[in-house]
Protein backbone atom coordinates (compact mmCIF):
# COMPACT_ATOMS: atom_id res chain seq x y z
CA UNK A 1 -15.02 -108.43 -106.85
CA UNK A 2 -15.10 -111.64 -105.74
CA UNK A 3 -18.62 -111.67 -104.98
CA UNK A 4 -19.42 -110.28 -107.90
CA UNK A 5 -17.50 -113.39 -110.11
CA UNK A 6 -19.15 -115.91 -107.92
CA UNK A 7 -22.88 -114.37 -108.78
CA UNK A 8 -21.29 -114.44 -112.20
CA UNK A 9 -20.77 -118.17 -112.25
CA UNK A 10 -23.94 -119.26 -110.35
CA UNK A 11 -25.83 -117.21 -113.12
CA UNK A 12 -24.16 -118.72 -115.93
CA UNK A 13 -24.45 -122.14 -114.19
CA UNK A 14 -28.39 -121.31 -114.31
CA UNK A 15 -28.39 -120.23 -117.73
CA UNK A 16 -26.59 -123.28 -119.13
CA UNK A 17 -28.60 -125.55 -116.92
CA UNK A 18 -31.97 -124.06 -118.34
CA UNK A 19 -30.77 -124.25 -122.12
CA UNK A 20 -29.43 -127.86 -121.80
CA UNK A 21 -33.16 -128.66 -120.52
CA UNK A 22 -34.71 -127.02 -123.48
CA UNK A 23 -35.66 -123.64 -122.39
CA UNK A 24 -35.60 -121.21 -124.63
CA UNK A 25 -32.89 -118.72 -123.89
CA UNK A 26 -33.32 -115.16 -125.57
CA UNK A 27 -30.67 -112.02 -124.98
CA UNK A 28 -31.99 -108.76 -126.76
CA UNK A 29 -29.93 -105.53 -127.03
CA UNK A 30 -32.29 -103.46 -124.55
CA UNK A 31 -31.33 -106.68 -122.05
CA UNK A 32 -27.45 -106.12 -122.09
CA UNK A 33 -28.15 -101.96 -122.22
CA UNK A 34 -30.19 -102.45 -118.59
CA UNK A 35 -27.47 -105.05 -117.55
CA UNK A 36 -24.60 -102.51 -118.15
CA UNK A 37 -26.48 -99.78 -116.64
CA UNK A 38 -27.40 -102.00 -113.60
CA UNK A 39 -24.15 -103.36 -113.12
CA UNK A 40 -22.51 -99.65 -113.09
CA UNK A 41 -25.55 -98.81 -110.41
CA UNK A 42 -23.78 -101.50 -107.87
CA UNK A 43 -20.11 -100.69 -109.05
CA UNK A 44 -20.97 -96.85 -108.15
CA UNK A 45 -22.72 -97.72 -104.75
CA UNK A 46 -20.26 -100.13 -104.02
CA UNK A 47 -17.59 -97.15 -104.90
CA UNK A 48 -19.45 -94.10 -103.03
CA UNK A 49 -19.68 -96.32 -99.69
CA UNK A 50 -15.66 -97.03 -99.68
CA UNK A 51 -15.02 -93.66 -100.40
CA UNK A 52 -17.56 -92.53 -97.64
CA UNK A 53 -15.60 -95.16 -95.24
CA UNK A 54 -12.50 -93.99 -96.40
CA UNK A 55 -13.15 -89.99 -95.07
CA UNK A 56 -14.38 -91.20 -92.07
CA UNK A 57 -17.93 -92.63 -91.89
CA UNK A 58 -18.38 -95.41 -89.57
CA UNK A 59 -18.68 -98.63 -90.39
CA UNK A 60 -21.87 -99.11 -88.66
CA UNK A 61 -23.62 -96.70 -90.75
CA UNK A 62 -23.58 -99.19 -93.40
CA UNK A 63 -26.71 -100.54 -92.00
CA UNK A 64 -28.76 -97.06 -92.80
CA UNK A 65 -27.39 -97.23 -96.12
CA UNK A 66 -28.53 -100.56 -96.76
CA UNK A 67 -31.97 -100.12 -94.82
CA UNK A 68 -32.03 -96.49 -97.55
CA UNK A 69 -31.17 -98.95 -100.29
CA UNK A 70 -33.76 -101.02 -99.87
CA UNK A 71 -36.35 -98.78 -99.26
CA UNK A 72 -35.55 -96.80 -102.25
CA UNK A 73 -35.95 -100.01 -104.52
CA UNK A 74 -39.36 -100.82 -103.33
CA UNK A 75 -41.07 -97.62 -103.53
CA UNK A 76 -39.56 -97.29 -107.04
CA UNK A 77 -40.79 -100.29 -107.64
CA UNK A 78 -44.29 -98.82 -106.75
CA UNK A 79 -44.00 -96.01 -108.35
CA UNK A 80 -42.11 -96.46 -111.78
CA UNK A 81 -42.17 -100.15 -112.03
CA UNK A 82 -46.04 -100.55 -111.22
CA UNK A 83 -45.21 -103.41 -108.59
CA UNK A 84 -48.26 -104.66 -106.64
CA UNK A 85 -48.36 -102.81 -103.24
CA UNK A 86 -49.21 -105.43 -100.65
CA UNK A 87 -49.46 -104.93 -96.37
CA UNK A 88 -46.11 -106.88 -96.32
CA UNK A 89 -44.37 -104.65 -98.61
CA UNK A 90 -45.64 -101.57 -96.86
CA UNK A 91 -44.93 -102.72 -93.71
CA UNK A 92 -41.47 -103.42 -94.64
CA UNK A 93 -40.72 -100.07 -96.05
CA UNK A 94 -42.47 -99.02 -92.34
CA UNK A 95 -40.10 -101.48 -90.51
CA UNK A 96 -36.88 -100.24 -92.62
CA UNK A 97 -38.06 -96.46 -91.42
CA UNK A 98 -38.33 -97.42 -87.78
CA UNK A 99 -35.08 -99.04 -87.38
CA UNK A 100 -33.42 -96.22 -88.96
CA UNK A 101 -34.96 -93.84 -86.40
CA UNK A 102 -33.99 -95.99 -83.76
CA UNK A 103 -30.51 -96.14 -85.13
CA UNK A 104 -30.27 -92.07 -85.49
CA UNK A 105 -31.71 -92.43 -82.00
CA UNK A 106 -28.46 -94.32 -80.36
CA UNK A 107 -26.13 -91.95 -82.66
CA UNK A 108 -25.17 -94.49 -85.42
């Protein structure tokens, strides 16, 4: 929570800064819907993992759902957000992999 009101205030401190300099600062309906709907996506993640901590996962597992998290949102970003695929991004998503292997490896 409190992470999530400080991200709060440095956005709003962003947004103010940029309109008092003159940019143009536009909020459309189909902006708030994918707001909500993103915000919910982190509330439920954020939700499933304490839950998941709270019947017993360890702790250090949080690093393979992280590494998952972050693979996930760059090969949907390939795939339904038609992101540019470049060597670094693929060997990221290659580098995520491997360290997860070599985490299941040592039984985290």
């Amino acid at each position: 929570m409190v992470v999530s009101a400080v991200a709060f205030l440095v956005n709003l401190t962003i947004v103010l800064t940029m309109k008092a300099h003159g940019q143009e600062i536009t909020l459309r309906r189909e902006s708030v819907l994918f707001l909500i709907l993103a915000g919910l996506a982190a509330a439920g993640v954020d939700m499933f993992g304490l839950f998941a901590y709270n019947r017993g996962l360890k702790v250090t597992s949080s690093l393979i759902i992280n590494a998952t998290t972050t693979g996930i949102v760059l090969i949907v970003g390939f795939f339904a957000l038609s992101e540019p695929v470049s060597g670094f991004r693929l060997a990221a998503i290659g580098l995520i992999a491997a360290g997860m292997l070599l985490l299941n490896a040592q039984g985290v």
